[in-house]
C-alpha atoms as a PDB file:
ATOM      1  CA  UNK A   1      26.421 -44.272  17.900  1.00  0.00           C
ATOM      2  CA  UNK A   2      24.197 -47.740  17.777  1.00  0.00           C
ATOM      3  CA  UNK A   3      24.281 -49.912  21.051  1.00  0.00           C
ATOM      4  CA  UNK A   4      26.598 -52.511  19.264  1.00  0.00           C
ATOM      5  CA  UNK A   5      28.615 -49.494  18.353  1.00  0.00           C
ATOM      6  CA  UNK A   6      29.234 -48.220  21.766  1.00  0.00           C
ATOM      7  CA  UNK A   7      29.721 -52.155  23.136  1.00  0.00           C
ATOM      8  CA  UNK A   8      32.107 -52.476  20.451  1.00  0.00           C
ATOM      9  CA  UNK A   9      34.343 -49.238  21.131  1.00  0.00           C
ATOM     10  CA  UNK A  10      34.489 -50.122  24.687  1.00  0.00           C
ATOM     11  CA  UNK A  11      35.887 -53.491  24.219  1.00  0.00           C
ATOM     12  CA  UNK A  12      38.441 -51.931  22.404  1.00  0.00           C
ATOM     13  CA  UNK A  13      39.212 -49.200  24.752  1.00  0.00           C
ATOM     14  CA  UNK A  14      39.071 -52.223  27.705  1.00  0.00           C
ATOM     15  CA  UNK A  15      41.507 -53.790  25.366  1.00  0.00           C
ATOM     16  CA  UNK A  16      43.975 -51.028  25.265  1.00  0.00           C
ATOM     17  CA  UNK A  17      43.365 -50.788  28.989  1.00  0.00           C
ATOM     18  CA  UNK A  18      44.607 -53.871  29.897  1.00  0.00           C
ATOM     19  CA  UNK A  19      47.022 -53.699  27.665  1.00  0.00           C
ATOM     20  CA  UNK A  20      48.678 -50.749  29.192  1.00  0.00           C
ATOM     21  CA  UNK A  21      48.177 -52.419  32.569  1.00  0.00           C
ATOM     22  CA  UNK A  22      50.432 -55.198  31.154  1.00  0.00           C
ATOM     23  CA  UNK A  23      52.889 -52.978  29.921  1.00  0.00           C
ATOM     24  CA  UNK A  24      53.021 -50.886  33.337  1.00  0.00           C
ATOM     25  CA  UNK A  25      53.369 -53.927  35.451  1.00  0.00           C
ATOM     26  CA  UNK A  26      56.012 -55.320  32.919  1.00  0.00           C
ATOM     27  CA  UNK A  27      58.079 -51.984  32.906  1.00  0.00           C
ATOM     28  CA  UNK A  28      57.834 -51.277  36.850  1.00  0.00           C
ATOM     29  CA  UNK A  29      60.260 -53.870  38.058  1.00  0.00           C
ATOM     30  CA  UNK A  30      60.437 -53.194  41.541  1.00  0.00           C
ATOM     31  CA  UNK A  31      55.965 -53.218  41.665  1.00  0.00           C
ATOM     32  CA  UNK A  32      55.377 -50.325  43.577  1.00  0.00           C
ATOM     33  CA  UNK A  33      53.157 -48.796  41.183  1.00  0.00           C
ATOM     34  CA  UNK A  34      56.002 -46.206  40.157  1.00  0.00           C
ATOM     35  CA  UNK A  35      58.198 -45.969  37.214  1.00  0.00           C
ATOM     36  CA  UNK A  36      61.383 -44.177  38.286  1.00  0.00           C
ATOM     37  CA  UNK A  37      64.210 -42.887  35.417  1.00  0.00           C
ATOM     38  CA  UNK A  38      66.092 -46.407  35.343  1.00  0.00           C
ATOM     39  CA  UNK A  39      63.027 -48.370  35.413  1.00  0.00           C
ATOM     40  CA  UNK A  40      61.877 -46.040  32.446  1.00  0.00           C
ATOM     41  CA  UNK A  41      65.507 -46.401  30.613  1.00  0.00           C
ATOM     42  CA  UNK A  42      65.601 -50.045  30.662  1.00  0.00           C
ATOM     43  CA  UNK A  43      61.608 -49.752  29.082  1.00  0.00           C
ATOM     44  CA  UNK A  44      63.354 -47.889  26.179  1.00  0.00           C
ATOM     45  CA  UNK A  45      66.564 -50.351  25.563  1.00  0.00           C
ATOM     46  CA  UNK A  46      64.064 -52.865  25.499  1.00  0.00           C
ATOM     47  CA  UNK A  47      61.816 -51.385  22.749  1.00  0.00           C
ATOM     48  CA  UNK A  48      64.839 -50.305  21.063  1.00  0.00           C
ATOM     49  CA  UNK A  49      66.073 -53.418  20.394  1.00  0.00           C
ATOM     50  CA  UNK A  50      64.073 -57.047  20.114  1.00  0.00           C
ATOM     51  CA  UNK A  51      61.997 -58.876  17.607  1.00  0.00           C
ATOM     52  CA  UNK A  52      59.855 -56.391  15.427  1.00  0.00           C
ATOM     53  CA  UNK A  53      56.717 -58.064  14.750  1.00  0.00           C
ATOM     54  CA  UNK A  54      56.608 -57.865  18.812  1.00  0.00           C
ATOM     55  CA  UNK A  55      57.069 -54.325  18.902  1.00  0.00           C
ATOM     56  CA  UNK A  56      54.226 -54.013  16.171  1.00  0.00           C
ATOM     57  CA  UNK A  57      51.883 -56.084  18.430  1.00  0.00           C
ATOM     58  CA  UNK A  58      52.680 -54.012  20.923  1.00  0.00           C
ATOM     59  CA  UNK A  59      52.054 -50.723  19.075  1.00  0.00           C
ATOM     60  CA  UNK A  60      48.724 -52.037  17.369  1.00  0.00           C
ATOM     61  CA  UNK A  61      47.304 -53.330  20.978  1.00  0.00           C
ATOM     62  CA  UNK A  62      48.038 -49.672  22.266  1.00  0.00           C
ATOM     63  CA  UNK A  63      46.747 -48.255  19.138  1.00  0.00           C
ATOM     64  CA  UNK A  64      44.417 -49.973  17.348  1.00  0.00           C
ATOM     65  CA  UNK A  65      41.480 -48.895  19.845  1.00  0.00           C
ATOM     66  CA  UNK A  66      38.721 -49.844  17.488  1.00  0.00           C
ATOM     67  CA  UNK A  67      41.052 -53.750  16.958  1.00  0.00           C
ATOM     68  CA  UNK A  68      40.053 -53.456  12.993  1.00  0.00           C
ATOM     69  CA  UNK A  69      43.979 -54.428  12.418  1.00  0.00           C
ATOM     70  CA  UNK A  70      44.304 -50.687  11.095  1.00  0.00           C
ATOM     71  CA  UNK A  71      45.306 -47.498  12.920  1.00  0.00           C
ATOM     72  CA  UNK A  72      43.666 -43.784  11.935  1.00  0.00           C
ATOM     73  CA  UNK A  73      44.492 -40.921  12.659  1.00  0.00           C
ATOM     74  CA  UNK A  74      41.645 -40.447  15.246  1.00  0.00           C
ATOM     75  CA  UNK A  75      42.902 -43.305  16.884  1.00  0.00           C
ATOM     76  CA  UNK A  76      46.786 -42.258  16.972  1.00  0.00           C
ATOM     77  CA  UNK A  77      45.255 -38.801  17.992  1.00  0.00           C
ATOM     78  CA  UNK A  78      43.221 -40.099  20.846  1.00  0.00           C
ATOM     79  CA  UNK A  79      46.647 -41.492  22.486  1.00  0.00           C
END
């Protein structure tokens, strides 16, 4: 892989990164770094319900590691 390759696959791997930071620190009410069975339960009402084109931002930021706007299989693999 080229240097602007490898810069290019980390941003997107620093991208999913934060991402799941986000998503940790949004599902862990309480903020002490744990997520216990409710905290976890009320994660999955949430994403069961809602607006849809937020759950597909949500499932291409956690996905998409390359960001091209596509996911492959690698990448669905690789999570």
């Amino acid at each position: 892989m080229n240097q602007i390759g490898t810069k290019v696959k980390g941003f997107a791997l620093m991208r999913k990164n934060e991402a799941l930071d986000k998503l940790f620190d949004i599902i862990d009410i309480n903020h002490d770094d744990i997520i216990d069975r409710n905290e976890f339960s009320n994660s999955l009402i949430l994403l069961a319900g809602g607006n849809p084109d937020d759950k597909i931002e949500a499932m291409f930021m956690l996905y998409d590691i390359n960001g091209d706007g596509l996911i492959n299989f690698e990448e669905l693999y690789q999570h």
